[in-house]
Protein backbone atom coordinates (compact mmCIF):
# COMPACT_ATOMS: atom_id res chain seq x y z
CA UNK A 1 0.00 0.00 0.00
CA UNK A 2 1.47 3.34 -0.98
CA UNK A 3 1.43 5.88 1.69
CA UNK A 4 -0.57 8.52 2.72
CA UNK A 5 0.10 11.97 0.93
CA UNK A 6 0.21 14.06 4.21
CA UNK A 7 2.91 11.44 5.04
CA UNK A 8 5.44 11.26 2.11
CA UNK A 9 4.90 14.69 1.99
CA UNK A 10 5.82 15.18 5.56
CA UNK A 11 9.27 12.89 4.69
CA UNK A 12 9.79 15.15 1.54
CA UNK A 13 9.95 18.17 4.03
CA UNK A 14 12.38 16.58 6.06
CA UNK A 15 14.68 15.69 3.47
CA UNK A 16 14.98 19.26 1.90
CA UNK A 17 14.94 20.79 5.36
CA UNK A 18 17.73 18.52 5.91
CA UNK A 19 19.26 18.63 2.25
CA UNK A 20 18.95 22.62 2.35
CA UNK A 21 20.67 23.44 6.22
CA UNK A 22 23.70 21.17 5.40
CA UNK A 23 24.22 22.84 1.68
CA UNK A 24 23.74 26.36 3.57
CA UNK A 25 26.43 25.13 6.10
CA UNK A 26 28.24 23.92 3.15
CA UNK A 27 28.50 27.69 1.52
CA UNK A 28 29.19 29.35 4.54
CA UNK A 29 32.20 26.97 6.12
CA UNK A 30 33.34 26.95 3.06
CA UNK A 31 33.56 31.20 2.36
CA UNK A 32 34.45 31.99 6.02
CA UNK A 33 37.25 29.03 5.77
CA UNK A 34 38.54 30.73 2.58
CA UNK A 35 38.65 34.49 4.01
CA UNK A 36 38.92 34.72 7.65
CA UNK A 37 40.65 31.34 8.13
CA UNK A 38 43.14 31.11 5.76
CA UNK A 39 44.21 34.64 4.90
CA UNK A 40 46.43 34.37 7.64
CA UNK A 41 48.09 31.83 5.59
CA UNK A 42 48.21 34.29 2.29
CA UNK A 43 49.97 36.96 4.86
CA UNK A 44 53.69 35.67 5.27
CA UNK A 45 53.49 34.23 1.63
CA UNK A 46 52.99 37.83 0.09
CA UNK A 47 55.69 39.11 2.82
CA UNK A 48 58.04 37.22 0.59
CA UNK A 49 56.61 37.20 -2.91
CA UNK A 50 56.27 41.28 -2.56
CA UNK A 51 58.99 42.14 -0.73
CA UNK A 52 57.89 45.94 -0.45
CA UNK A 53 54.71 45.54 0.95
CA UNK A 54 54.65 45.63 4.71
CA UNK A 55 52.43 43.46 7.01
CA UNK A 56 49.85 46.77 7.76
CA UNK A 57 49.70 46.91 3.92
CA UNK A 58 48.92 43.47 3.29
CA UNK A 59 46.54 43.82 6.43
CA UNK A 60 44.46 46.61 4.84
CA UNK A 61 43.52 44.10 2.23
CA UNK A 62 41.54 42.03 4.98
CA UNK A 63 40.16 45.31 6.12
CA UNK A 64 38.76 46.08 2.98
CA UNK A 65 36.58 42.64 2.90
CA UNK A 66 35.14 42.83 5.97
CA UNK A 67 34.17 46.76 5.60
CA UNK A 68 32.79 46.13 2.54
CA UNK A 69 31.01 43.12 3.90
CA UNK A 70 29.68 45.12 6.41
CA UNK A 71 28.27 47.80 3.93
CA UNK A 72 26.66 45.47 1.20
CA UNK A 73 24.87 43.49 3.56
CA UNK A 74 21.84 45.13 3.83
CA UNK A 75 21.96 45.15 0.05
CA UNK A 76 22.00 41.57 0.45
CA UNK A 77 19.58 40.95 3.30
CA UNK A 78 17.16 43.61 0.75
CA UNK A 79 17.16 41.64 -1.93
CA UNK A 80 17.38 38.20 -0.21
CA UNK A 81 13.96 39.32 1.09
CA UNK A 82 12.68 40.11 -1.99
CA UNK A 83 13.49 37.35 -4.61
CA UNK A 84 15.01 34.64 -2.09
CA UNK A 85 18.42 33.16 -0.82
CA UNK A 86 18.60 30.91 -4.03
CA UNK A 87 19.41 34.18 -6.58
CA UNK A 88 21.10 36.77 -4.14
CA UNK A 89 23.65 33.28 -2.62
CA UNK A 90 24.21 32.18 -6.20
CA UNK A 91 25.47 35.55 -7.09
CA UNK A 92 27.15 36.54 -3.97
CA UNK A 93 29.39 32.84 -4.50
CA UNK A 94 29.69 34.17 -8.44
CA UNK A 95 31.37 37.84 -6.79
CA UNK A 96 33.91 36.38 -4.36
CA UNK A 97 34.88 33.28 -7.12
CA UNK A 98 35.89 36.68 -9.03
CA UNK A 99 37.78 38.01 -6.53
CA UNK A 100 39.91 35.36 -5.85
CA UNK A 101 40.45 35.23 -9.68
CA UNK A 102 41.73 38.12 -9.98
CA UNK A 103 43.85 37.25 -6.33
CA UNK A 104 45.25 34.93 -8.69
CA UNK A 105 46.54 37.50 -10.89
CA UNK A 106 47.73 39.59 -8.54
CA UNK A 107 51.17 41.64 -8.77
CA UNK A 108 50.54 44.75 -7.05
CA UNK A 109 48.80 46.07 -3.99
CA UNK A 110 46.29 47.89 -6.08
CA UNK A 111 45.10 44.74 -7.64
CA UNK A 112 45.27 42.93 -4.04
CA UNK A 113 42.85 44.95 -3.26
CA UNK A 114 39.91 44.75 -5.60
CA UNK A 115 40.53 41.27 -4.55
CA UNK A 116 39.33 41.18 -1.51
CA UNK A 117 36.73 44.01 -2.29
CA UNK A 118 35.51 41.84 -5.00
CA UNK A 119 35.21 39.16 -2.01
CA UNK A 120 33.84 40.87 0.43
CA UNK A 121 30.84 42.03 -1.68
CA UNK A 122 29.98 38.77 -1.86
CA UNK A 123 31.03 37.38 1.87
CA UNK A 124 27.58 38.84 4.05
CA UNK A 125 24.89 36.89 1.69
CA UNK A 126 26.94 33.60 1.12
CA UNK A 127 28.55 33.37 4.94
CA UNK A 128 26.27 35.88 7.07
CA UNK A 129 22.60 35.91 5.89
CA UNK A 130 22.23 32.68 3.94
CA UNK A 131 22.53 30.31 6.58
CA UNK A 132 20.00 32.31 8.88
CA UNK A 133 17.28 32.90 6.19
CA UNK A 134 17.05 28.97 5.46
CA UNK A 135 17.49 27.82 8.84
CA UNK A 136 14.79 30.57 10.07
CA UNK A 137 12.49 30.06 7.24
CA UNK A 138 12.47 26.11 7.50
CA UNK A 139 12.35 26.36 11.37
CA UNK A 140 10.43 27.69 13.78
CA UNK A 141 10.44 27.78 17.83
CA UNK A 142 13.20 25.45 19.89
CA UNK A 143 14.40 23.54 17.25
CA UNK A 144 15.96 27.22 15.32
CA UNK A 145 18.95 27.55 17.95
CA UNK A 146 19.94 23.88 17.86
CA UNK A 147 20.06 23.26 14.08
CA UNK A 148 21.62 27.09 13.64
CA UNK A 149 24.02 25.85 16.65
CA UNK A 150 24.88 22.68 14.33
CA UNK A 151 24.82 25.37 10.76
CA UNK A 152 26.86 27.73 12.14
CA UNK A 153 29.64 24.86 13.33
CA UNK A 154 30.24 24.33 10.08
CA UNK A 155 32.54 27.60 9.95
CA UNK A 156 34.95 26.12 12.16
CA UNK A 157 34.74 22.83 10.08
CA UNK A 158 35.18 24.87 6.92
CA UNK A 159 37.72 26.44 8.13
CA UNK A 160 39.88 23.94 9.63
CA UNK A 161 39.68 22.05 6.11
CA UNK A 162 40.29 25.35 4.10
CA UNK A 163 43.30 26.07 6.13
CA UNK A 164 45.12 22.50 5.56
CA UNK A 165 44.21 22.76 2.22
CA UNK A 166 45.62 26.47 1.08
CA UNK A 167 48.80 25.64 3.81
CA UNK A 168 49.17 22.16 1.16
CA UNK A 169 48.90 24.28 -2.27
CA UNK A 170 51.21 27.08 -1.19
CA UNK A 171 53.95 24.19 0.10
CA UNK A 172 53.32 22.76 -2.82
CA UNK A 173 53.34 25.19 -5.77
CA UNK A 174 52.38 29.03 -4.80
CA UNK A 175 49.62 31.76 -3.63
CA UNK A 176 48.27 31.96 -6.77
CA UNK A 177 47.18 28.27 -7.22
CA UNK A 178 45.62 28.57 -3.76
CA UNK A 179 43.34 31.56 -5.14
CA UNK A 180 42.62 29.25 -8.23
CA UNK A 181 40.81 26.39 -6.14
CA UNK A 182 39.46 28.95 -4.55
CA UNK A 183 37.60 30.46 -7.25
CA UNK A 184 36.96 27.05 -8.98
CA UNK A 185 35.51 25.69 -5.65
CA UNK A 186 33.53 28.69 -5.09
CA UNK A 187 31.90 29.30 -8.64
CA UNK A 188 31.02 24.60 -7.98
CA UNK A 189 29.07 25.91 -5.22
CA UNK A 190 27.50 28.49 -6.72
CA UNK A 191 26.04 26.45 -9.63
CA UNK A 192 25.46 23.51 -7.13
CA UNK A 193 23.44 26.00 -4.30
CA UNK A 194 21.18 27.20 -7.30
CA UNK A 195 20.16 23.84 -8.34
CA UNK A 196 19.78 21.88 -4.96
CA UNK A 197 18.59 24.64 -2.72
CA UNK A 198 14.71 24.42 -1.17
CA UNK A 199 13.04 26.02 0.74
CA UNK A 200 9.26 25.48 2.39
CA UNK A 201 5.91 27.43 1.58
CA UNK A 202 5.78 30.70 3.61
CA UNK A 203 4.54 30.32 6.78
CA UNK A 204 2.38 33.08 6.76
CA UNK A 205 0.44 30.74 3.65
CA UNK A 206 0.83 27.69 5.51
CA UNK A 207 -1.12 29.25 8.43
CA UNK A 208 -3.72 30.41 5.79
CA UNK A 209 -3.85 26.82 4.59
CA UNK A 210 -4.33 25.60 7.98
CA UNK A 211 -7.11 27.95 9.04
CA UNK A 212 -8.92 27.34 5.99
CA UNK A 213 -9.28 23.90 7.21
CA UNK A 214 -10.04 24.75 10.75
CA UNK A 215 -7.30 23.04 12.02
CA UNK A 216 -6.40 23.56 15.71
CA UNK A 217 -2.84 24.85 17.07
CA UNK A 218 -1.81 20.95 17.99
CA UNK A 219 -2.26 20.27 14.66
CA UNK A 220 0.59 22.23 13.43
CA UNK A 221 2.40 19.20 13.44
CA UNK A 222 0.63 18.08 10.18
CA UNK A 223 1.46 20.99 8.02
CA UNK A 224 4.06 20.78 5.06
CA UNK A 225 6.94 22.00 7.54
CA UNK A 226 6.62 19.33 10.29
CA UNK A 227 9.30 21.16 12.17
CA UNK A 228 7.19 24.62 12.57
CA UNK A 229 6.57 25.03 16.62
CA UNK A 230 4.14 27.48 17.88
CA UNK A 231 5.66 29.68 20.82
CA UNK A 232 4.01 29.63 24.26
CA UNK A 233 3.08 33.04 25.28
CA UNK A 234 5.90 34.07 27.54
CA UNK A 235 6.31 36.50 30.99
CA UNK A 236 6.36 39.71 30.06
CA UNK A 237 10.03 41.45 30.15
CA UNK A 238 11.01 44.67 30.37
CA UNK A 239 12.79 45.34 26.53
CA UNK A 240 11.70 42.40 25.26
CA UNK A 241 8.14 42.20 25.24
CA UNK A 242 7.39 45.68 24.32
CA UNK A 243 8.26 47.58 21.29
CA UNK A 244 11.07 50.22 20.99
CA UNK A 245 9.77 52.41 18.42
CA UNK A 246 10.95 55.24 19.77
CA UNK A 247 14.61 55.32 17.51
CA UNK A 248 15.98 58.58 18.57
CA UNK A 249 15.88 57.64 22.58
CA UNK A 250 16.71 54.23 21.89
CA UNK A 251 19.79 55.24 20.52
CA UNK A 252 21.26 58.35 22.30
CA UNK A 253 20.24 56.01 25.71
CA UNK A 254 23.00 54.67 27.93
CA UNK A 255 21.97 51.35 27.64
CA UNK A 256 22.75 51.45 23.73
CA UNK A 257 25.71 53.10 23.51
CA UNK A 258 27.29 50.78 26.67
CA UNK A 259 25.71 47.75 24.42
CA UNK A 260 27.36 48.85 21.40
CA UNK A 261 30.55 49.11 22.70
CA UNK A 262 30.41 46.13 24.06
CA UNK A 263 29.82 44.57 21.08
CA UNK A 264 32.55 46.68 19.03
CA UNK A 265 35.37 45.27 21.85
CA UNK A 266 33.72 41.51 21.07
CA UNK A 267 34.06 41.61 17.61
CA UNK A 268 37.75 43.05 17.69
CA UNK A 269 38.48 39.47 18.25
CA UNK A 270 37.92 38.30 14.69
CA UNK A 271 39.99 41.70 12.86
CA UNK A 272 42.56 42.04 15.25
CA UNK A 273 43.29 38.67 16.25
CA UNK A 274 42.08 35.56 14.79
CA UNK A 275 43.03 36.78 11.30
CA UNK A 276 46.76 37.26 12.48
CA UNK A 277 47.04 33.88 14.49
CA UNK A 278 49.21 32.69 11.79
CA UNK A 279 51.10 35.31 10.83
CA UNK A 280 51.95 36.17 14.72
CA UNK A 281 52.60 32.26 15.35
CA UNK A 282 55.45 32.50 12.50
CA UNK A 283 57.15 35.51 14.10
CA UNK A 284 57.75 33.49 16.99
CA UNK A 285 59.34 30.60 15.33
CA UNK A 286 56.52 28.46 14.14
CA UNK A 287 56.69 27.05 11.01
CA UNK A 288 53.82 27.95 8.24
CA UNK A 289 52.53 24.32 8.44
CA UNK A 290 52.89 23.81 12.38
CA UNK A 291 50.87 27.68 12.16
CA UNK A 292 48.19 26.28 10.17
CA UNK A 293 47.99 22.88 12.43
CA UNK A 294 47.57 25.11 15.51
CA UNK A 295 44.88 27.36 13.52
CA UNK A 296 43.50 24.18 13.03
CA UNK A 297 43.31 23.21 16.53
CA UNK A 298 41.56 26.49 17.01
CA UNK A 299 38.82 25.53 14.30
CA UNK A 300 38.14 22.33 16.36
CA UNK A 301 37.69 24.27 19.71
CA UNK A 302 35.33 26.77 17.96
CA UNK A 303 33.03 23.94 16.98
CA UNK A 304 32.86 23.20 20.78
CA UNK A 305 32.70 26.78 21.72
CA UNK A 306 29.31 27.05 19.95
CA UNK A 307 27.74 24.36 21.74
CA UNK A 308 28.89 25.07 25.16
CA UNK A 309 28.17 28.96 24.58
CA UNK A 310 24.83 27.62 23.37
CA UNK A 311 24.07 25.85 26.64
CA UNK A 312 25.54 28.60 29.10
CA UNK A 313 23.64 31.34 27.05
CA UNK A 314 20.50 29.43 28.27
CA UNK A 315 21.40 29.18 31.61
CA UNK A 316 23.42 32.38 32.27
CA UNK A 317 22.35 34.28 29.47
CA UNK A 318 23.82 35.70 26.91
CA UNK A 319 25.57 38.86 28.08
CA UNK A 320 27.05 36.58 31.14
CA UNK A 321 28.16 34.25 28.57
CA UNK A 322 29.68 36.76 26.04
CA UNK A 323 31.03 38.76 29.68
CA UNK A 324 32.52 34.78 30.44
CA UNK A 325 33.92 34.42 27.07
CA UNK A 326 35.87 37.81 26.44
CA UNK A 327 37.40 37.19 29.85
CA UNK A 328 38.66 33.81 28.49
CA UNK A 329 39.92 35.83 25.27
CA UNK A 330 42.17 38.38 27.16
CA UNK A 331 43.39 35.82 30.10
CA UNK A 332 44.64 33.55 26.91
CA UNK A 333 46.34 36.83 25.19
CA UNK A 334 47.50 38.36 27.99
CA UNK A 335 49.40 34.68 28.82
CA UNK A 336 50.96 35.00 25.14
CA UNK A 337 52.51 37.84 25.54
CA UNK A 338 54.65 36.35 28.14
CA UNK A 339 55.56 33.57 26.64
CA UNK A 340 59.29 32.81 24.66
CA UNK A 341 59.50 30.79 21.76
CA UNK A 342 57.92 27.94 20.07
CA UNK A 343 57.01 25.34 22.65
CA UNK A 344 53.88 23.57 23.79
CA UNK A 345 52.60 26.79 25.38
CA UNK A 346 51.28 28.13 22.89
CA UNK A 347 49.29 25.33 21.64
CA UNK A 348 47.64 25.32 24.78
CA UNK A 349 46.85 29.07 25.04
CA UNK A 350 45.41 28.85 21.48
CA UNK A 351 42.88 26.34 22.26
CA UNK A 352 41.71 27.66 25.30
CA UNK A 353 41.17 30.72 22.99
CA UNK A 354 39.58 28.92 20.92
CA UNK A 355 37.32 27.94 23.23
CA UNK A 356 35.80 30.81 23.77
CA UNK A 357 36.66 32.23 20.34
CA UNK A 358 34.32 29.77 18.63
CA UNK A 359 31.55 31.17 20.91
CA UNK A 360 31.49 34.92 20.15
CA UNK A 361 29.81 34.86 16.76
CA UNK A 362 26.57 32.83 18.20
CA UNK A 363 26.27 35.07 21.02
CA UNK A 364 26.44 38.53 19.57
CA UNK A 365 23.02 38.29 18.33
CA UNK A 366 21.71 36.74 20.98
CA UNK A 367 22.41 38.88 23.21
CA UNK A 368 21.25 41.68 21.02
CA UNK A 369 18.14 39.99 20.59
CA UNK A 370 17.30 39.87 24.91
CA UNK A 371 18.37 43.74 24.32
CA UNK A 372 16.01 44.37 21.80
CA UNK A 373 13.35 41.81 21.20
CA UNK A 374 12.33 39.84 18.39
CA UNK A 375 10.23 42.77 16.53
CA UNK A 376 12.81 45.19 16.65
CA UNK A 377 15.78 42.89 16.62
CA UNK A 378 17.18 43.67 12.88
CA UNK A 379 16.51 47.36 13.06
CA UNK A 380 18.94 48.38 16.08
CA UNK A 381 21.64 44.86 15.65
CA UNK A 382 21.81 46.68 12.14
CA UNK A 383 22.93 49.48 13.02
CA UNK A 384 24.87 48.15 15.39
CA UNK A 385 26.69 46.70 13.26
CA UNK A 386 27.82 49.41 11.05
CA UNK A 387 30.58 49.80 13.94
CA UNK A 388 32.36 46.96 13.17
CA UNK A 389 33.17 48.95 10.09
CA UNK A 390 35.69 50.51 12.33
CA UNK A 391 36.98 47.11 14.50
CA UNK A 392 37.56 46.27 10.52
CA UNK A 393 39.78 48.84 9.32
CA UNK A 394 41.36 49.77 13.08
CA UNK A 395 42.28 45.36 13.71
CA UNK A 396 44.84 44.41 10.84
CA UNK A 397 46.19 47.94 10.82
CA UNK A 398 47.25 47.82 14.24
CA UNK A 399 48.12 44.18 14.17
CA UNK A 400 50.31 45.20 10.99
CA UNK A 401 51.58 48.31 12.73
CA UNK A 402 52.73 46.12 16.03
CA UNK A 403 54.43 43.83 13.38
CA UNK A 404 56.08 46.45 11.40
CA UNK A 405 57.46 48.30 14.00
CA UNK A 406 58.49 45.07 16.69
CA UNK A 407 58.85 42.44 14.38
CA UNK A 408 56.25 40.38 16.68
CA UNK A 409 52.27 40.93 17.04
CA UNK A 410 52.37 41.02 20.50
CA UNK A 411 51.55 44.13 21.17
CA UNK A 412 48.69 44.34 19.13
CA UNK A 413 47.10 40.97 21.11
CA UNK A 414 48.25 42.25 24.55
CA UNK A 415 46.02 45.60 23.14
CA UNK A 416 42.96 43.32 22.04
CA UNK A 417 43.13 41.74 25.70
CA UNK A 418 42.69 45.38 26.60
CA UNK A 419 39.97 46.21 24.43
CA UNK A 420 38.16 43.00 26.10
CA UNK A 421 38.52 44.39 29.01
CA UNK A 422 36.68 47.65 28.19
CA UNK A 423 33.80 45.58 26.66
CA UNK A 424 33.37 43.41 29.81
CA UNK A 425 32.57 46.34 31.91
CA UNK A 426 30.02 48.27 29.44
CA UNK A 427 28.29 44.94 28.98
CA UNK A 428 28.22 44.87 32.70
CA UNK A 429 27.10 48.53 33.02
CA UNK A 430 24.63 47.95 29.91
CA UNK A 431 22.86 45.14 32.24
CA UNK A 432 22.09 47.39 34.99
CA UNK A 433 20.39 50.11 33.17
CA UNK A 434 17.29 49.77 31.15
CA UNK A 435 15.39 51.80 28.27
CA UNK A 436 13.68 54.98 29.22
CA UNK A 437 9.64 54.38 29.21
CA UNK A 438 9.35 56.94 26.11
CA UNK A 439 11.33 54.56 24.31
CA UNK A 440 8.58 52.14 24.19
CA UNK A 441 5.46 52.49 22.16
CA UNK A 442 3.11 51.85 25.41
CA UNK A 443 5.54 52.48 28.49
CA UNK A 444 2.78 50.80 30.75
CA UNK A 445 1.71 47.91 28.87
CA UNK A 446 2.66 45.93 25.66
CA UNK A 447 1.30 47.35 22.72
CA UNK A 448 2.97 45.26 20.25
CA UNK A 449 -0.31 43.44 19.42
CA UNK A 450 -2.61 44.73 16.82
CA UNK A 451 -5.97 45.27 17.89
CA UNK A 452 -8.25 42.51 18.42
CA UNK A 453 -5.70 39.88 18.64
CA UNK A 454 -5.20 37.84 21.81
CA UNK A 455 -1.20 37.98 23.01
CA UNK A 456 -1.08 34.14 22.22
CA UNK A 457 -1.99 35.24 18.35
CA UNK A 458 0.52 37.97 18.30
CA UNK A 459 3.60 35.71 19.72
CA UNK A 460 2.26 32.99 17.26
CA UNK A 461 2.15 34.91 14.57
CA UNK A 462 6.01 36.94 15.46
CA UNK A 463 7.55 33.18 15.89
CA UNK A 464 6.39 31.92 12.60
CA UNK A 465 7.07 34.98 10.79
């Protein structure tokens, strides 16, 4: 007997759910791996190749991406919105293949540059918005943070294999065949996310399906997506529950700006540090492959970091956590400073960095989002993040600087444990203040719902949507 259609249906979800969140992992280990992992390996290379460029040259390259990243994303996130991930994470594969096509090329700074520009237009839809917009839009409720936890490990994953494998090409032949599987891999997954991508109905139709036939909440479980949960209504809380609509007193509040900064400090940890692990290892008398092995080792923590950052968010939430974490960051940097040459040291301090390294990029936004609130969430994380702009350009200068002028980046990761420092205590500050009332749209009561809808609609209706 064949089975029911409600049924094989049901499996079919499944399988693309399943088939679609391992190909968005896929794309965004695989981007992050190639930039932020294993430009540290392109940095010493160059140093020889180019003898005239200095290390805060070569840096400014890195700076470029992840400024331009930072601008063209809500280009990205626009259109994503309007004609899908499938189009706008084709294309954005497409840009960066270009760019490290023309890396391949390169024989002058100038030239080095568009590079990375070219791949860092494409770096926010591919590794930053993708993943999100198929994990969100085939889940729903509980089950979102655990498969994003399991997504998002994949840039670790993709990064400890994209690191091994540019280290083996460079041994091997040079730079420039590195940038060729590069581009080659990338424009593969471009052609191979376009095809195999899926994504479910829109949940907003899937509800209209549902009511049509007078099906009850329970029954949710029938529905195309098995996987969509319904939220419980929840306690009331003092930001998140009720709207801030109020933009101008929302930002020029303490809380905000203390939040902000805190954030800025947290993500220093990706342009000034992790993107010179290599580099600095190498000064100290590491060789290029024994660099990339303890980058590696890093990756592997990271993957760990996620899930136990993941847990402890729950528990301690996520400012604690991300408090926790940069604490862990600036013991570890502060410790390698002091230590002398290449030894087993290091090794250590680097995975107890990564560790907590691994950690930072899941709880960012969730901590934002307790800030905020779901309904207001992209709005002020956005513009948030338009000051990592500067963490991008200030990091791999002043890693480059420390470098050019000491001949170690020690100095510039002794700084960083620094600049920890000062986010731990605004994120402490930021937790003991709270929005003024005329931030809110209803400073007595929450007004978020639309009139004649019962709170349990509303929250339905926000945690499908």
């Amino acid at each position: 007997m064949s089975e029911p259609t409600g049924t094989a249906e049901r499996k079919l979800s499944r399988i693309q759910a399943i088939q679609s969140c391992i190909l968005a992992g896929l794309v965004s280990g695989t981007i992050i791996g190639s930039l932020n992992y294993s430009f540290g390996v392109f940095v010493p290379v160059w140093s020889e190749v180019f003898d005239d460029w200095s290390r805060t040259e070569i840096n400014v390259a890195f700076s470029i991406s992840q400024i331009v990243s930072s601008l063209f994303a809500p280009i990205a996130g626009h259109y994503m919105d309007k004609y899908s991930v499938r189009p706008v994470v084709s294309l954005s594969l497409v840009l960066s293949s270009s760019g490290y096509l023309v890396l391949s090329l390169t024989k002058s700074l100038p030239i080095l540059y568009i590079a990375y520009f070219l791949v860092g237009i494409g770096y926010p839809g591919a590794a930053l918005l993708g993943p999100g917009k198929v994990v969100g839009q085939w889940f729903t409720g509980k089950r979102r943070g655990r498969v994003m936890g399991f997504v998002s490990s994949s840039n670790n994953i993709g990064g400890l294999i994209m690191t091994q494998l540019s280290t083996f090409i460079i041994l091997k032949s040079n730079f420039r065949w590195a940038a060729a599987f590069f581009c080659i891999l990338l424009a593969f997954l471009s052609i191979i996310y376009f095809i195999f991508i899926r994504l479910p109905a829109s949940p907003d139709k899937a509800v209209k399906v549902q009511a049509n036939q007078s099906r009850t909440t329970s029954s949710l479980e029938d529905c195309d997506t098995e996987d969509v949960e319904v939220a419980e209504p929840q306690p009331k809380q003092k930001s998140c529950d009720r709207s801030l609509v109020n933009t101008r007193i929302v930002l020029t509040s303490p809380k905000f700006l203390l939040t902000t900064l805190g954030y800025f400090c947290a993500f220093w940890t990706y342009t000034g540090v992790f993107s010179n692990l290599i580099p600095a290892l190498i000064a100290e008398g590491f060789t290029e492959q024994e660099g990339a092995n303890i980058q590696s080792a890093v990756a592997i923590s990271g993957i760990f970091s996620k899930l136990i950052c993941g847990f402890l968010s729950e528990r301690l939430g996520a400012r604690i956590t991300l408090m926790l974490v940069m604490s862990v960051q600036a013991v570890t940097l502060i410790v390698f400073k002091l230590l002398q040459g290449p030894g087993l040291g290091y090794w250590i301090s680097c995975i107890i960095y990564g560790l907590s390294f691994g950690g930072v990029g899941v709880l960012l936004p969730l901590a934002a989002l307790d800030v905020f609130g779901t309904q207001v969430f992209s709005r002020y994380y956005g513009m948030q993040n338009v000051t990592f702009i500067v963490s991008a350009l200030l990091g791999p200068v002043a890693a480059g600087q420390s470098f050019d002028r000491s001949g170690s980046y020690k100095n510039a990761f002794l700084g960083a444990g620094g600049i920890f420092g000062l986010g731990i205590l605004s994120l402490y500050l930021s937790g003991r203040l709270d929005f003024p009332e005329m931030a809110y749209a209803n400073p007595m009561e929450n007004s978020s719902a639309q009139p004649g809808k019962t709170e349990t609609e509303e929250t339905n209706k926000i945690d499908l949507q």
